[in-house]
Protein backbone atom coordinates (compact mmCIF):
# COMPACT_ATOMS: atom_id res chain seq x y z
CA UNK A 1 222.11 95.59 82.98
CA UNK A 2 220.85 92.59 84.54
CA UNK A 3 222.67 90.33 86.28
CA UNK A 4 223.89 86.94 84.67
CA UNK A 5 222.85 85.70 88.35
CA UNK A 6 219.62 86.56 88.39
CA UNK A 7 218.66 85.61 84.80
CA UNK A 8 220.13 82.27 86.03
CA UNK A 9 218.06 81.81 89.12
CA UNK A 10 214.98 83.33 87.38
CA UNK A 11 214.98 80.17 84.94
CA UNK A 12 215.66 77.67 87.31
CA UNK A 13 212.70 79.01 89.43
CA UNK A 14 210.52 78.61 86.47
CA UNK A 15 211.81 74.87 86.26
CA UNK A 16 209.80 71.95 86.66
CA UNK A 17 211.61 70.74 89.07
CA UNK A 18 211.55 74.10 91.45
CA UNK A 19 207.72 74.53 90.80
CA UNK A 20 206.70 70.86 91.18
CA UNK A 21 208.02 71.13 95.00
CA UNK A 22 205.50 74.05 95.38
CA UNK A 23 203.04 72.51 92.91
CA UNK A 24 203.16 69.06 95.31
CA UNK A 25 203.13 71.35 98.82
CA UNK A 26 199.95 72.70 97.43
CA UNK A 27 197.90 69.75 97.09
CA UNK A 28 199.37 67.97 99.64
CA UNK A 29 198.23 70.53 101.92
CA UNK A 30 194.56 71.75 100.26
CA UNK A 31 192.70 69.59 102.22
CA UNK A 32 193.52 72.22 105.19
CA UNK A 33 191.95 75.22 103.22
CA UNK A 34 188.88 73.11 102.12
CA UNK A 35 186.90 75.66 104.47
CA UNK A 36 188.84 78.65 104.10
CA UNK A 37 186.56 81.35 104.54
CA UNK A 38 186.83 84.47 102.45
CA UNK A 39 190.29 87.00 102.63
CA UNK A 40 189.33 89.45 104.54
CA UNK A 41 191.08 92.12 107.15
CA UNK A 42 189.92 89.88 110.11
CA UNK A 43 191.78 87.51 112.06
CA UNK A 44 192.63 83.99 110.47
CA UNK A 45 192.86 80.56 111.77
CA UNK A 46 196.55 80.34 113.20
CA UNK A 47 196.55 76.94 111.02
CA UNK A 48 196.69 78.79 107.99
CA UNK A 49 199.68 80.84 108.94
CA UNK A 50 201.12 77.99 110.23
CA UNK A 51 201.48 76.56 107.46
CA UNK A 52 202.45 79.59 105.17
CA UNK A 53 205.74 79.48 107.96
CA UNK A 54 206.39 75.72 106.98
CA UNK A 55 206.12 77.08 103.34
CA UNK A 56 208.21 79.91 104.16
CA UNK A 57 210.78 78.05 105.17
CA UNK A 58 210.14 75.04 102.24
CA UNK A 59 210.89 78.43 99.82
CA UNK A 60 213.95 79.91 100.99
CA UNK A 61 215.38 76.14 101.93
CA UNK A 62 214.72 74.99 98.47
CA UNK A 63 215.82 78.47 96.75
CA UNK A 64 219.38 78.61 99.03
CA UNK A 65 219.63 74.78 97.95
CA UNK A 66 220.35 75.95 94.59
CA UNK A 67 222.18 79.24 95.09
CA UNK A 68 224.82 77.21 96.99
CA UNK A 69 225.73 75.28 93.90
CA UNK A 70 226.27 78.19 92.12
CA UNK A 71 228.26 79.31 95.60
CA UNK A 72 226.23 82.29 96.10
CA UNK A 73 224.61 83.69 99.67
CA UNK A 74 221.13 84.24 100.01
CA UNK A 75 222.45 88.04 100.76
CA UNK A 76 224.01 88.09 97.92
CA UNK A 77 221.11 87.39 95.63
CA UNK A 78 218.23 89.44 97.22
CA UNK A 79 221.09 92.43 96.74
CA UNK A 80 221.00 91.59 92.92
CA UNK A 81 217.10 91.51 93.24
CA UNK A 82 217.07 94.98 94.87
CA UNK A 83 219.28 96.33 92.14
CA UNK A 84 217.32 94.81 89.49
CA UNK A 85 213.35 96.12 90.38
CA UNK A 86 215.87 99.90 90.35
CA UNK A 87 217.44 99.28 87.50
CA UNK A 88 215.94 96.59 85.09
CA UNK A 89 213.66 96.99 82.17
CA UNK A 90 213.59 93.09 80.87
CA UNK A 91 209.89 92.16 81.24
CA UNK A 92 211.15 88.59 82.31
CA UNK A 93 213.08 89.48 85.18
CA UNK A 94 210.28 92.28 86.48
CA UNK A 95 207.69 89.55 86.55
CA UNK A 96 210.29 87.39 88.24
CA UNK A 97 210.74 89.74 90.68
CA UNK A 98 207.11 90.48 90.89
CA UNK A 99 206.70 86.52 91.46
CA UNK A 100 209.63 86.31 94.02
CA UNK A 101 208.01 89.30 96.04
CA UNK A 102 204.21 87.59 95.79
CA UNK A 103 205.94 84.30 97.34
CA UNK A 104 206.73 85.48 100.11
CA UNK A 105 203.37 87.38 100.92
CA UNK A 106 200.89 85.84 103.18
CA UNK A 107 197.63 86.80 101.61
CA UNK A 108 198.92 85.72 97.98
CA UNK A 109 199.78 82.15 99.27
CA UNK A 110 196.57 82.12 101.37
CA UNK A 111 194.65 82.95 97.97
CA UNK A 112 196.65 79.99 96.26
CA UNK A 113 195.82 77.81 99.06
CA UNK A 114 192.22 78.83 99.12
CA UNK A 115 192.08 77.48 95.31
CA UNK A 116 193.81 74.60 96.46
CA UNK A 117 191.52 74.46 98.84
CA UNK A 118 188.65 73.98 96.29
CA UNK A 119 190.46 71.54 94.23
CA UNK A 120 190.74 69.43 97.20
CA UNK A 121 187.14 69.51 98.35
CA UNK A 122 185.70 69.06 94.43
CA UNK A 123 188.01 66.50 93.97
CA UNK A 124 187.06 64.44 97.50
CA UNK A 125 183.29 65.24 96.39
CA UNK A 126 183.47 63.58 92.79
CA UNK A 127 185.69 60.76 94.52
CA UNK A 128 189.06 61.15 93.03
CA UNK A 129 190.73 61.93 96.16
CA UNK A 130 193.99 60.70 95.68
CA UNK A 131 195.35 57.01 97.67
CA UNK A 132 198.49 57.44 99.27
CA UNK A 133 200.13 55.74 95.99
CA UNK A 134 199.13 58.66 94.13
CA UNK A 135 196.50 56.62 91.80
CA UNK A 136 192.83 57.67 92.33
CA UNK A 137 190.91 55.48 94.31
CA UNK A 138 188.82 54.92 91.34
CA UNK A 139 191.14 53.60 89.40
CA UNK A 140 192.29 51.31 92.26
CA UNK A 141 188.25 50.08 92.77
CA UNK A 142 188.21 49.03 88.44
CA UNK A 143 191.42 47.66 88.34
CA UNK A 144 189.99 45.15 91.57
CA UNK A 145 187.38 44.38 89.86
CA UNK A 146 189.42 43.07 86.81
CA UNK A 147 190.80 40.34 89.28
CA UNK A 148 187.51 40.17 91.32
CA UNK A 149 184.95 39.96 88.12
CA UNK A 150 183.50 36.10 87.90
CA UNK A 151 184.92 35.39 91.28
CA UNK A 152 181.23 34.50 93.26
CA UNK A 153 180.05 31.35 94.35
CA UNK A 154 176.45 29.88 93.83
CA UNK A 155 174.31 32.45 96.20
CA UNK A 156 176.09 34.89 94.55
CA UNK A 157 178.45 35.73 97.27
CA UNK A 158 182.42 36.66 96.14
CA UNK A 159 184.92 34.33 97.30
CA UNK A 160 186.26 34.77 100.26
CA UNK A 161 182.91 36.63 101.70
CA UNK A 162 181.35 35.35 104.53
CA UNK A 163 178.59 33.02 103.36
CA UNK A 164 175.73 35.19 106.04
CA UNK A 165 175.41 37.63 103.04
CA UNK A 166 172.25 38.01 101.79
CA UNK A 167 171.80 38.47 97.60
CA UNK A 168 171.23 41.93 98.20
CA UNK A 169 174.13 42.66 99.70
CA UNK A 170 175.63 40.54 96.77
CA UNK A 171 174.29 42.09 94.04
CA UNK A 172 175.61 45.66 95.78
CA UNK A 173 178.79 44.46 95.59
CA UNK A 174 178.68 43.05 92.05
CA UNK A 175 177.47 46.06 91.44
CA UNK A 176 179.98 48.45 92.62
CA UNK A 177 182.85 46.52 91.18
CA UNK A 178 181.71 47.11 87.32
């Protein structure tokens, strides 16, 4: 019989709000797996382990968080997690456990991060790399050129521009704020 602790900590695990800490971790750090090579037996970068210890760390901090307001040690639950994977059938709670287990394994989170990874570089090449507001950059460029748009003098300079700009350099920058 599973316990009513686990089925408890198995659903907030699976909450937005316990994911979307991982879910943020992840992109915030993808840029450092950009050029991840391959999993393979070899030695890694020590970068990359690294930072699976800060995750580590962000994981069991975040998961002992919420056991303590349900006053309940760390010990305490992995010994309900060991009894479960013996004596549990509920498919929920075996892929759960499955899930906790993967978490804490290095070449899982490397293969997350190496996706992550991807993200990160596709989303830097197609130039939605994220400002540090959180809006993409390209969204910050239109919504400038709402407030920019009509704002050039005679030669076709913006306001505010030196007047040593050529049209060229004008038209460029009329150009990129469309």
């Amino acid at each position: 019989m599973p316990s009513k602790l686990l089925q408890e900590v198995a659903d907030y695990c699976w909450s937005k709000n316990f994911l979307d800490v991982f879910r943020n971790f992840f992109a915030e750090h993808g840029d450092v797996f950009e050029d991840a090579p391959a999993l393979t037996g070899g030695e890694h970068n020590m970068k990359y382990y690294s930072l699976f210890q800060v995750y580590l760390k962000l994981y069991e901090s975040t998961l002992e968080t919420y056991l303590k307001t349900l006053d309940v040690t760390i010990e305490e639950f992995y010994r309900d997690v060991r009894d479960a994977q013996d004596d549990t059938t509920d498919p929920y709670l075996l892929t759960f456990i499955d899930c906790l287990l993967a978490s804490a394994d290095y070449e899982s989170f490397y293969k997350v991060m190496s996706k992550e990874g991807q993200k990160s570089a596709s989303r830097r090449y197609m130039g939605m790399k994220k400002n540090p507001v959180g809006t993409p950059i390209e969204a910050d460029a239109k919504a400038e050129s709402k407030t920019t748009s009509g704002k050039y003098d005679s030669k076709g300079s913006k306001l505010g521009d030196t007047d040593d700009m050529d049209m060229s350099d004008a038209k460029e920058s009329r150009g990129s704020h469309k």
